[in-house]
C-alpha atoms as a PDB file:
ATOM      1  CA  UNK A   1      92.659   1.452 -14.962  1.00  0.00           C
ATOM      2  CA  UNK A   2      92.263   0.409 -11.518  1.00  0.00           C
ATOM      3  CA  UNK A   3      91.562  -3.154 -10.973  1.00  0.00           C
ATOM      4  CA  UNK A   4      90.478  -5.026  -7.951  1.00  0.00           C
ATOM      5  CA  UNK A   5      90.238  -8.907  -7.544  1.00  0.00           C
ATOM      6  CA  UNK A   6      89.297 -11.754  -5.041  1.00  0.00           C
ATOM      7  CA  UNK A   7      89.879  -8.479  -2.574  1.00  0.00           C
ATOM      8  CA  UNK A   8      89.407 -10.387   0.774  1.00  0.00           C
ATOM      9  CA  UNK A   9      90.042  -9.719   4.814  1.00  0.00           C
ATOM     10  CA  UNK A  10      89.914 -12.127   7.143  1.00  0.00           C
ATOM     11  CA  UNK A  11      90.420 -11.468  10.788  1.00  0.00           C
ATOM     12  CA  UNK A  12      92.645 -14.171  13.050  1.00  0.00           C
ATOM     13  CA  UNK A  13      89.521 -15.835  14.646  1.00  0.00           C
ATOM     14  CA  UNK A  14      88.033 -16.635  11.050  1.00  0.00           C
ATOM     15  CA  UNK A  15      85.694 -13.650  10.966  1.00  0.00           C
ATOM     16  CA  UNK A  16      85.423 -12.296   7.267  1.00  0.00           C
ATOM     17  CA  UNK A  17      85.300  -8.932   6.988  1.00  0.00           C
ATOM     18  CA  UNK A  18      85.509  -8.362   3.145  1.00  0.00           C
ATOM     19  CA  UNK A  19      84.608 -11.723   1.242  1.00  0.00           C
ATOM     20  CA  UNK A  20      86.038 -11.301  -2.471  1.00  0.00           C
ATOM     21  CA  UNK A  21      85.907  -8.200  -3.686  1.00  0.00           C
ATOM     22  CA  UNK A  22      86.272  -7.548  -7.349  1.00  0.00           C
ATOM     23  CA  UNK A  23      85.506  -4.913  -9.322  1.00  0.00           C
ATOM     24  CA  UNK A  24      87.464  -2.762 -12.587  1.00  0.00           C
ATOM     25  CA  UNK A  25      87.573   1.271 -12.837  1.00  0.00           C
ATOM     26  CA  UNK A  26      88.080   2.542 -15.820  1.00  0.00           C
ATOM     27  CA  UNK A  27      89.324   6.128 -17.135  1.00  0.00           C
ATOM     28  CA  UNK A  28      86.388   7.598 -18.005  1.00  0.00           C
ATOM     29  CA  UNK A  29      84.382   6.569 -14.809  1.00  0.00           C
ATOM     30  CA  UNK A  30      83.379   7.959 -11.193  1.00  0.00           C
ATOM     31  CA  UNK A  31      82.121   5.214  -9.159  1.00  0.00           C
ATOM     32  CA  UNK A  32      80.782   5.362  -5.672  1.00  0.00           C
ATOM     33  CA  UNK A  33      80.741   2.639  -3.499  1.00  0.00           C
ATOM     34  CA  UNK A  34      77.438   2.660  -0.864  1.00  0.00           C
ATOM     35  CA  UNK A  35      76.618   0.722   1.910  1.00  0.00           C
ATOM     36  CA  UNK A  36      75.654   0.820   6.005  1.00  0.00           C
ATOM     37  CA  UNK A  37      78.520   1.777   8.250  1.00  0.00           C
ATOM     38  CA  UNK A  38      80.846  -1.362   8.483  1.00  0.00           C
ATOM     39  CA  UNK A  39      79.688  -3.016   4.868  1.00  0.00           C
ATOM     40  CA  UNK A  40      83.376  -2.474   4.178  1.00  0.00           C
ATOM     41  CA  UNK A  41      83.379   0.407   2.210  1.00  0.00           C
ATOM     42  CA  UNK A  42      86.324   2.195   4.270  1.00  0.00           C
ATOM     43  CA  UNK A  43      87.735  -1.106   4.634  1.00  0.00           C
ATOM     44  CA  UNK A  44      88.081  -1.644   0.547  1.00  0.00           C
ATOM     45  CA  UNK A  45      89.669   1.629   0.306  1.00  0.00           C
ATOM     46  CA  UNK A  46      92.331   1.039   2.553  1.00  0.00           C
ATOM     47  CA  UNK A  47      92.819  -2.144   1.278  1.00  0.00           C
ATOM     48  CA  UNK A  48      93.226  -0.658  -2.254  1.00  0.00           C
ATOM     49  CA  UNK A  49      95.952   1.920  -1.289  1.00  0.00           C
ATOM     50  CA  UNK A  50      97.932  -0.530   0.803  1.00  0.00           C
ATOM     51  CA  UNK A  51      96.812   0.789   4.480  1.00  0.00           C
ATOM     52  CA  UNK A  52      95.487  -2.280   5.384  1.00  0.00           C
ATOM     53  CA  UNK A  53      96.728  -5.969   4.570  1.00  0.00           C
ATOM     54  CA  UNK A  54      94.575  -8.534   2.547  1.00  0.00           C
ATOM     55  CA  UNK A  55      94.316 -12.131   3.504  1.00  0.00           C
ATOM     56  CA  UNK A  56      93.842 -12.530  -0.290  1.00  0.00           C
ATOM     57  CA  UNK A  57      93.333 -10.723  -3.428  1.00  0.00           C
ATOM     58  CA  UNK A  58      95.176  -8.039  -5.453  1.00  0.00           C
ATOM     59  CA  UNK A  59      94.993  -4.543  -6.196  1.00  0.00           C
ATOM     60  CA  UNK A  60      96.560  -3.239  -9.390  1.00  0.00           C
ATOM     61  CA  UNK A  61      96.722  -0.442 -11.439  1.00  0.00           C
ATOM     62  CA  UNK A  62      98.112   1.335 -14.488  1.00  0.00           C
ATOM     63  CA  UNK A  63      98.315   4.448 -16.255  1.00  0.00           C
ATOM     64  CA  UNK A  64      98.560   5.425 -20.317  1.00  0.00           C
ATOM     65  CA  UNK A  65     102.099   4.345 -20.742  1.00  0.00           C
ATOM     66  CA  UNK A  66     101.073   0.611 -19.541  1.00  0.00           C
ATOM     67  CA  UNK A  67     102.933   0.512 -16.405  1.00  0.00           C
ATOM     68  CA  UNK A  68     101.708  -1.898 -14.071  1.00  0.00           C
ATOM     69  CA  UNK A  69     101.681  -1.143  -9.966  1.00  0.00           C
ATOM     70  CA  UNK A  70     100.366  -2.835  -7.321  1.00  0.00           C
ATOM     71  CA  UNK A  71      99.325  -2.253  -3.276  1.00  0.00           C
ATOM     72  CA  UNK A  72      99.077  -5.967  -2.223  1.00  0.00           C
ATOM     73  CA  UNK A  73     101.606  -8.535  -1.267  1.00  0.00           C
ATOM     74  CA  UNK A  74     104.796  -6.127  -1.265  1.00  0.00           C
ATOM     75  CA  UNK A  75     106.033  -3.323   1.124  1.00  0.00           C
ATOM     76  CA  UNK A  76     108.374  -0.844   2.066  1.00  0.00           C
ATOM     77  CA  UNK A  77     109.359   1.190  -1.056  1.00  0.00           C
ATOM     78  CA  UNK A  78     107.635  -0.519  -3.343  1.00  0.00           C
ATOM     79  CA  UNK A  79     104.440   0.048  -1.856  1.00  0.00           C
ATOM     80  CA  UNK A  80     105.978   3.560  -1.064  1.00  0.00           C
ATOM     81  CA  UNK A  81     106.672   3.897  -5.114  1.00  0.00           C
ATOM     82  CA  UNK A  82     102.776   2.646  -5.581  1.00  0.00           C
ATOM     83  CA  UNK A  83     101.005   4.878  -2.992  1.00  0.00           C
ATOM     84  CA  UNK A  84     103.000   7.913  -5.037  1.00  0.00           C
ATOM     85  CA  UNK A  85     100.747   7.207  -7.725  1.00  0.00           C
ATOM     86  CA  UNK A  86      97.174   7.235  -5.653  1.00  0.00           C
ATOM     87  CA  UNK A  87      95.755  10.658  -4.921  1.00  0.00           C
ATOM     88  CA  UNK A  88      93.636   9.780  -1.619  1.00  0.00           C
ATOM     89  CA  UNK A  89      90.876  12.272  -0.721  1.00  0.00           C
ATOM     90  CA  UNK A  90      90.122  11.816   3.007  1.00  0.00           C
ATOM     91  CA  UNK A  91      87.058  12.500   5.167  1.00  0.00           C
ATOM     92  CA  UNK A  92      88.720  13.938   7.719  1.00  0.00           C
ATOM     93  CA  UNK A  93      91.589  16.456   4.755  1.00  0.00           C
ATOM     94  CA  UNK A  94      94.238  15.712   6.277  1.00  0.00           C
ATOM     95  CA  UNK A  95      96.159  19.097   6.189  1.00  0.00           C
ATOM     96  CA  UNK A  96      98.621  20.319   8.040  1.00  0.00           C
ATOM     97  CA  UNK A  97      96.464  23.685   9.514  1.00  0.00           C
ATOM     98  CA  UNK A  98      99.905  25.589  10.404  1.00  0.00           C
ATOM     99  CA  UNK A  99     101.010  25.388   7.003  1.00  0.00           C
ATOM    100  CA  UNK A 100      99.514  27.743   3.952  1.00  0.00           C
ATOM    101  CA  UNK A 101      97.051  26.377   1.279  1.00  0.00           C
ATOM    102  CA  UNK A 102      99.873  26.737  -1.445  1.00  0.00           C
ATOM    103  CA  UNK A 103     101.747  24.646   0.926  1.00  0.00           C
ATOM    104  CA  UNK A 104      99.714  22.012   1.852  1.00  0.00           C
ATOM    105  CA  UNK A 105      99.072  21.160  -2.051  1.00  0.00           C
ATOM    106  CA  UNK A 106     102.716  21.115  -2.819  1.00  0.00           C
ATOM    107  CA  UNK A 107     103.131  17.851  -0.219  1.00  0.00           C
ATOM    108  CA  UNK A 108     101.173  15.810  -2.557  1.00  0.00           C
ATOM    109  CA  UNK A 109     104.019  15.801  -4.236  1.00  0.00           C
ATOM    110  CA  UNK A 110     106.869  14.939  -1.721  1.00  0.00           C
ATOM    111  CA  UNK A 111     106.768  11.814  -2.286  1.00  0.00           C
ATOM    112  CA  UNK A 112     108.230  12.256  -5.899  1.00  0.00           C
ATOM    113  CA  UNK A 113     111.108  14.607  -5.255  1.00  0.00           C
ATOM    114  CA  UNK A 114     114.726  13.624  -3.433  1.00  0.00           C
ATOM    115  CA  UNK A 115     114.769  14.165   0.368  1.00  0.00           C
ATOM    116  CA  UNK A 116     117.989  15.761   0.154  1.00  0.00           C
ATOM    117  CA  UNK A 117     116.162  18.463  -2.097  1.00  0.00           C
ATOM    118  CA  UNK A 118     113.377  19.268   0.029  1.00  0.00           C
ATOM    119  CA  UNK A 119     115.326  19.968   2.841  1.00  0.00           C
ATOM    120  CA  UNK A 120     117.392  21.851   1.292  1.00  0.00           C
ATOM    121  CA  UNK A 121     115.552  24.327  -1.129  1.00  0.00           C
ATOM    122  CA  UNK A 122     112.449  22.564  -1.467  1.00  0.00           C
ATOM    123  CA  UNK A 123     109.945  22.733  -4.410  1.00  0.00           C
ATOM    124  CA  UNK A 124     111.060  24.179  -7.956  1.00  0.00           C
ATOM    125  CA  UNK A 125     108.900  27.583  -9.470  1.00  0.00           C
ATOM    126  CA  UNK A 126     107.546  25.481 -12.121  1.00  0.00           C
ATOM    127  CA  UNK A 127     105.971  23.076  -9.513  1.00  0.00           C
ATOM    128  CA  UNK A 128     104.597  25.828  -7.482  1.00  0.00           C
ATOM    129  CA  UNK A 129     102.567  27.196 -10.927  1.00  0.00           C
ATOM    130  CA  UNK A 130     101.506  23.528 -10.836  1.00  0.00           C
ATOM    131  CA  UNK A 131     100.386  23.614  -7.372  1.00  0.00           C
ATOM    132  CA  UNK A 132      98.528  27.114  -8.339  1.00  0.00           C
ATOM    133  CA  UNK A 133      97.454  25.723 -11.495  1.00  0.00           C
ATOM    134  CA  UNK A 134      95.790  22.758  -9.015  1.00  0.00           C
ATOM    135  CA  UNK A 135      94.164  25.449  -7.029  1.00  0.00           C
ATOM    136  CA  UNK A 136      92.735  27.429  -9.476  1.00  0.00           C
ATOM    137  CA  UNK A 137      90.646  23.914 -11.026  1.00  0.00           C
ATOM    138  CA  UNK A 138      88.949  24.171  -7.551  1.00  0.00           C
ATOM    139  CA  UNK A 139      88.676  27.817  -7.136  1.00  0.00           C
ATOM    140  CA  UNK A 140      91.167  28.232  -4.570  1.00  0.00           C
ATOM    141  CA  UNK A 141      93.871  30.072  -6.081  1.00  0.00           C
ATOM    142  CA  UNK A 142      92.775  33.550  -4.173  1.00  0.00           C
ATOM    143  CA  UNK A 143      93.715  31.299  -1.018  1.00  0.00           C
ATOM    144  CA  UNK A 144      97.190  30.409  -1.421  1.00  0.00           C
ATOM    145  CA  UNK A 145      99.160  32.627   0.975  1.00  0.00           C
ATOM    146  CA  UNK A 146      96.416  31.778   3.460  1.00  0.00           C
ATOM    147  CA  UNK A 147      96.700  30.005   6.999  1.00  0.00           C
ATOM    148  CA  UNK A 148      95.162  26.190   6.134  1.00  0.00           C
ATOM    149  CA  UNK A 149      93.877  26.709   9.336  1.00  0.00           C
ATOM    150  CA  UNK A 150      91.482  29.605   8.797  1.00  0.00           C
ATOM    151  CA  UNK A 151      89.709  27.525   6.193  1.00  0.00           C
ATOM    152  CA  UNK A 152      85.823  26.205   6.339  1.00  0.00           C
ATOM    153  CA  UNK A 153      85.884  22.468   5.813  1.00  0.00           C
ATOM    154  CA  UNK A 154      84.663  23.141   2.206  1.00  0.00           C
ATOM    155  CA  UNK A 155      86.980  25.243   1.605  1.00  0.00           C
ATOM    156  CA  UNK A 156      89.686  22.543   2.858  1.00  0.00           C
ATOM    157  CA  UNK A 157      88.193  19.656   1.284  1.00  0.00           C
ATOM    158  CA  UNK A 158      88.847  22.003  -2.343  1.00  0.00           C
ATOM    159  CA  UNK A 159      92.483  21.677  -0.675  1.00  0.00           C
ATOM    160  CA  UNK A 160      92.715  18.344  -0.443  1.00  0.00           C
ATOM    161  CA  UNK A 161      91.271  17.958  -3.636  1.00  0.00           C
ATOM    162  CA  UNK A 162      93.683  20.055  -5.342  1.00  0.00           C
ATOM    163  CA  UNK A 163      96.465  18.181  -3.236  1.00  0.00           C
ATOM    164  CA  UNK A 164      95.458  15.118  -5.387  1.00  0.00           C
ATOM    165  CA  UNK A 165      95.656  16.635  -8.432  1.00  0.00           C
ATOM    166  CA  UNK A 166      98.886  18.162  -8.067  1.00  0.00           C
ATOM    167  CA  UNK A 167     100.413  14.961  -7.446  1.00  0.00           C
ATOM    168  CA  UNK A 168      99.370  13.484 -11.094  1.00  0.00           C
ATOM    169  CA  UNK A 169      98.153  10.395 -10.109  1.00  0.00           C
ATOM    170  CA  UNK A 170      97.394   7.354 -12.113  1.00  0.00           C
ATOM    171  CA  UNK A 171      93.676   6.953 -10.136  1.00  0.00           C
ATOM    172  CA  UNK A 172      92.041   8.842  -7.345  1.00  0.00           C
ATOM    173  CA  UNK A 173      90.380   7.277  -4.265  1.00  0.00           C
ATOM    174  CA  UNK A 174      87.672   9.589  -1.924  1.00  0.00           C
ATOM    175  CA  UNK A 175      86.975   7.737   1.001  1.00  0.00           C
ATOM    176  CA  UNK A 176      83.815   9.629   2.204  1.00  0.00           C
ATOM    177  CA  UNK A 177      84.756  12.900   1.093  1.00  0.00           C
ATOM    178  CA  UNK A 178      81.418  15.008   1.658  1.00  0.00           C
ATOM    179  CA  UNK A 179      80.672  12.796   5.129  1.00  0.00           C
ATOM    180  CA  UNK A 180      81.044  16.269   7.255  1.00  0.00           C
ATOM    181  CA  UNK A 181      80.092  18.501   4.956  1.00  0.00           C
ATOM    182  CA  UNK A 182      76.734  20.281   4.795  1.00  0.00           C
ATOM    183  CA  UNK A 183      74.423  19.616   1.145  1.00  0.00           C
ATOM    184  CA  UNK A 184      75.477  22.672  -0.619  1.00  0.00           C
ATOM    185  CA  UNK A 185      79.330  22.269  -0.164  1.00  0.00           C
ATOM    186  CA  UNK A 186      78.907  18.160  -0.341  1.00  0.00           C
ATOM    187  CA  UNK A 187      77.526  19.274  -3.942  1.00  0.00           C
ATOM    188  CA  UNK A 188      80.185  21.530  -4.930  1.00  0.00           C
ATOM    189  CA  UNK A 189      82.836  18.723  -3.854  1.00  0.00           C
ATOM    190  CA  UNK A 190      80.929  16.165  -6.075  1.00  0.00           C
ATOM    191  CA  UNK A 191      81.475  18.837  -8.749  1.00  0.00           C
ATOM    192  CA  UNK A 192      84.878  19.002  -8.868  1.00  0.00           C
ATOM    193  CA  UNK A 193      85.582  15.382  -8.301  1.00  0.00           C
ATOM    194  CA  UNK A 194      83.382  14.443 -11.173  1.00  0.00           C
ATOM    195  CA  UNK A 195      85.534  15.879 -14.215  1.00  0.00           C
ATOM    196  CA  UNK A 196      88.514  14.347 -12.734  1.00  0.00           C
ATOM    197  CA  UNK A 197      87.374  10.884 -14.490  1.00  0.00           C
ATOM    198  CA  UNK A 198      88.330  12.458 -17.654  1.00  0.00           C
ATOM    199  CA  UNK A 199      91.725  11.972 -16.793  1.00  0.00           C
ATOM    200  CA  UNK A 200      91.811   9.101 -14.409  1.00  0.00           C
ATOM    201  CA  UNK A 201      89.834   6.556 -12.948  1.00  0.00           C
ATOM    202  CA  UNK A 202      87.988   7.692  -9.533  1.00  0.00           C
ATOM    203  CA  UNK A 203      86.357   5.458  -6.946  1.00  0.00           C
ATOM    204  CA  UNK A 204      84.599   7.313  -3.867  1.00  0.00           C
ATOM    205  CA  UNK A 205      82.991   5.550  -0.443  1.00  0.00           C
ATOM    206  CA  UNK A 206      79.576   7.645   0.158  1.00  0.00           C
ATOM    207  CA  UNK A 207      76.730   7.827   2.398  1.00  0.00           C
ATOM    208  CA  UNK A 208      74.518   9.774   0.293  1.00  0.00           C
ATOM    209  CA  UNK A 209      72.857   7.314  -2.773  1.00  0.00           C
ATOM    210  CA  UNK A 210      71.778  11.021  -3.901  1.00  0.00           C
ATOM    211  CA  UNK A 211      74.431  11.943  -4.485  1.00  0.00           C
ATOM    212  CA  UNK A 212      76.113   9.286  -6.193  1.00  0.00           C
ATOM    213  CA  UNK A 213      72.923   9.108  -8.447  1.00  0.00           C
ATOM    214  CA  UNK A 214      73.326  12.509  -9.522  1.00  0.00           C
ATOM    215  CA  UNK A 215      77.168  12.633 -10.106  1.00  0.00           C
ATOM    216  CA  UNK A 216      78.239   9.076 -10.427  1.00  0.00           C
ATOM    217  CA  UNK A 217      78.094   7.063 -13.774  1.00  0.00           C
ATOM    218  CA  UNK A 218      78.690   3.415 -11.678  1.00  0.00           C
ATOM    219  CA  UNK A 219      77.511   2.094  -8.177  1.00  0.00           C
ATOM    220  CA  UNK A 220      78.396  -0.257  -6.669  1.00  0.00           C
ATOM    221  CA  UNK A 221      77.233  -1.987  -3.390  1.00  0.00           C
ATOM    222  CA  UNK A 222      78.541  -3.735  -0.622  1.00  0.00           C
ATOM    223  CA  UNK A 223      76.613  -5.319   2.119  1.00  0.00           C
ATOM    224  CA  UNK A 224      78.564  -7.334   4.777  1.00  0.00           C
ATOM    225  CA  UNK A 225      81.903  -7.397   3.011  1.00  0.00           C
ATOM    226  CA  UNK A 226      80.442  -8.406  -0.356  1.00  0.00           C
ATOM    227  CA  UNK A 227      79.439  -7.066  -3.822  1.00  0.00           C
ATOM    228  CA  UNK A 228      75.874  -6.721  -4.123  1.00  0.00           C
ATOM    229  CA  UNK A 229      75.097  -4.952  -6.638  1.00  0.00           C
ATOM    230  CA  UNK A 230      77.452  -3.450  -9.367  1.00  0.00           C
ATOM    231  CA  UNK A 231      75.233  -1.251 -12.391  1.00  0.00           C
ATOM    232  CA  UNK A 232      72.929   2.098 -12.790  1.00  0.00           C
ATOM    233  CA  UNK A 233      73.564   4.636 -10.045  1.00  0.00           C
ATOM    234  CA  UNK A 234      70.155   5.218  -9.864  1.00  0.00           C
ATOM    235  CA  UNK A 235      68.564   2.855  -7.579  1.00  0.00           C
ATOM    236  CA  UNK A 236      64.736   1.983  -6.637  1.00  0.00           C
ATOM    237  CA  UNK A 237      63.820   2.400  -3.157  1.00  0.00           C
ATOM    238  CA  UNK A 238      63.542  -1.270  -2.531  1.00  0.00           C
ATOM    239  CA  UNK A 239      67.472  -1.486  -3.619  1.00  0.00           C
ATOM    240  CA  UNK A 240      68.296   0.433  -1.329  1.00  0.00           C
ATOM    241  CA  UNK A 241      66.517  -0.683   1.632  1.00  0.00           C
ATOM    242  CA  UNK A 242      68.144  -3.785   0.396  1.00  0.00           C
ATOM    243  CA  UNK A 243      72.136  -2.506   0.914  1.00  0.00           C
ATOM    244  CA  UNK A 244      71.431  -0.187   4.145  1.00  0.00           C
ATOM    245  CA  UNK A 245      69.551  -3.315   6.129  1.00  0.00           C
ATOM    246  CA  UNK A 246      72.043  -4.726   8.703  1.00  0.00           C
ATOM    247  CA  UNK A 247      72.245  -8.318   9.687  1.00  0.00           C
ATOM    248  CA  UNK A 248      74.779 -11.082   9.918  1.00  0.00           C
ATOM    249  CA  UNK A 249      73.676 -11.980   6.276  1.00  0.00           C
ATOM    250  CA  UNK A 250      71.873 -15.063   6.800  1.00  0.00           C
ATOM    251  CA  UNK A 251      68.762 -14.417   5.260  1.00  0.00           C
ATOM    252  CA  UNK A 252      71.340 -13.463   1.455  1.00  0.00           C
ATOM    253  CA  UNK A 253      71.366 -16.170  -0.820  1.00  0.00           C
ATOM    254  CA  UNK A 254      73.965 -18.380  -0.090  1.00  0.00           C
ATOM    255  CA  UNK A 255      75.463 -16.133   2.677  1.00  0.00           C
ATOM    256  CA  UNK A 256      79.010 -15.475   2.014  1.00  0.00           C
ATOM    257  CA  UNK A 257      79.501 -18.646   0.112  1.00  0.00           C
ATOM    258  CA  UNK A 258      77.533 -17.720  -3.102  1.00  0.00           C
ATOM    259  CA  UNK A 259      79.812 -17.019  -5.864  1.00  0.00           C
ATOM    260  CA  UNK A 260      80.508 -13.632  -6.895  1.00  0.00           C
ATOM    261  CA  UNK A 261      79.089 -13.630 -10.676  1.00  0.00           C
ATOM    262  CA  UNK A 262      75.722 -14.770  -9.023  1.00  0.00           C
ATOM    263  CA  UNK A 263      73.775 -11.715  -7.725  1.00  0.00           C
ATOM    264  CA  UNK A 264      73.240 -12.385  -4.488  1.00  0.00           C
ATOM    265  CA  UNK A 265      69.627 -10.004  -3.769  1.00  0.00           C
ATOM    266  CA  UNK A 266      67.074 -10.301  -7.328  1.00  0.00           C
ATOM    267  CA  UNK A 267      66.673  -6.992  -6.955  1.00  0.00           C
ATOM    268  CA  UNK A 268      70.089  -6.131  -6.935  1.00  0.00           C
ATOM    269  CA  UNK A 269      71.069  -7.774 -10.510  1.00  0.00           C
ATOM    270  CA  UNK A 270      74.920  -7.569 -11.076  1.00  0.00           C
ATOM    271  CA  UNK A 271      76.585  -5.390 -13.154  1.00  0.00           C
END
């Protein structure tokens, strides 16, 4: 369960930038967040994993045995020990290109092991039949010995992907992981990231409201740094032009002010 509240960002000169948050994942659920560029959709996301610092609000989340992490108000390891137990999909993969495929999956799970040992001798047999084990859920395994380098970006998003798996997280965040990818491979990455709610919750920024209808059992919306809409993936035309307009937010309901449980757009009814 991954479980956001009263998420807000607030810049030194009083500008708001995300105005209370709040949302719950649950196992069981893939849900995309949509909006224009600079909603805040990015913004959440780093928020969530601790990349960026909240003026309020908390971030928590927990797996099966009930343990309890969090991403806001604490650093250093702590938030070390907590980002351990995120598996981040980025836009941009994030790979190191000199490295091999096989390698590049086994660094999702540095952060677990002893420094001492992976300087020394590095990752165990049985966690390199993990990391192939990873590979071969996205149909990668073939590619292990390979250069990361010599990879199509589908091919290294199905990396990355497998990265995140291998590190056996408690909740997976994509933050825009089909932005650079062509429709075919953008469709193939939604397949593979879709199952993975079976075993954790998942929460994705997206451009592509197609997308998220087709693969995506929860949307939800944010238009200048607040929750618009929170429901059905599958959204009217007029909800839509709704979230992508862009204005200062003066013609919403109560502007930033209104409370969250109130939906801000009639069209857009809450979740």
């Amino acid at each position: 369960m991954l479980k956001v509240t009263n998420l807000t960002k607030r810049l030194p000169n009083g500008k708001v930038l995300l105005n209370g948050i709040t949302f719950t994942v649950e196992k069981g659920e893939f849900v995309g967040i949509l909006g224009a560029s600079g909603a805040g959709k990015s913004l959440t996301m780093r928020c969530i994993v601790g990349l960026t610092t909240v003026t309020d609000g908390e971030v928590i989340f927990r797996g099966e045995s009930g343990k309890t992490y969090r991403t806001t108000t604490i650093q250093g390891k702590e938030l070390r020990r907590a980002r351990r137990n995120i598996g981040v999909i980025f836009q941009g993969f994030h790979l190191v290109k000199r490295l091999t495929v096989l390698e590049n999956v086994m660094i999702g799970r540095l952060g677990r092991i002893n420094p001492l040992r992976s300087w020394l001798y590095g990752f165990t047999d049985r966690e390199a039949a993990d990391a192939m084990e990873a590979l071969g859920r996205v149909g990668m395994s073939d590619f292990a010995a390979r250069a990361t380098g010599s990879l199509s970006g589908g091919e290294m998003q199905r990396v990355a992907i497998a990265r995140a798996i291998f590190q056996k997280p408690l909740c997976y965040l994509a933050d825009e992981p089909i932005a650079s990818l062509d429709p075919k491979n953008s469709r193939a990455i939604m397949r593979l990231l879709q199952p993975l709610a079976s075993e954790q919750p998942i929460i994705g920024a997206f451009h592509q409201p197609e997308m998220t209808a087709q693969f995506c059992t929860r949307v939800i919306a944010i238009r200048n740094g607040t929750v618009i809409y929170d429901g059905d993936p599958h959204l009217s035309p007029a909800q839509l032009a709704q979230i992508y307009s862009q204005d200062d937010g003066s013609e919403l309901e109560g502007g930033f002010d209104e409370p969250q449980s109130r939906p801000l757009v009639p069209a857009l009814a809450t979740r």
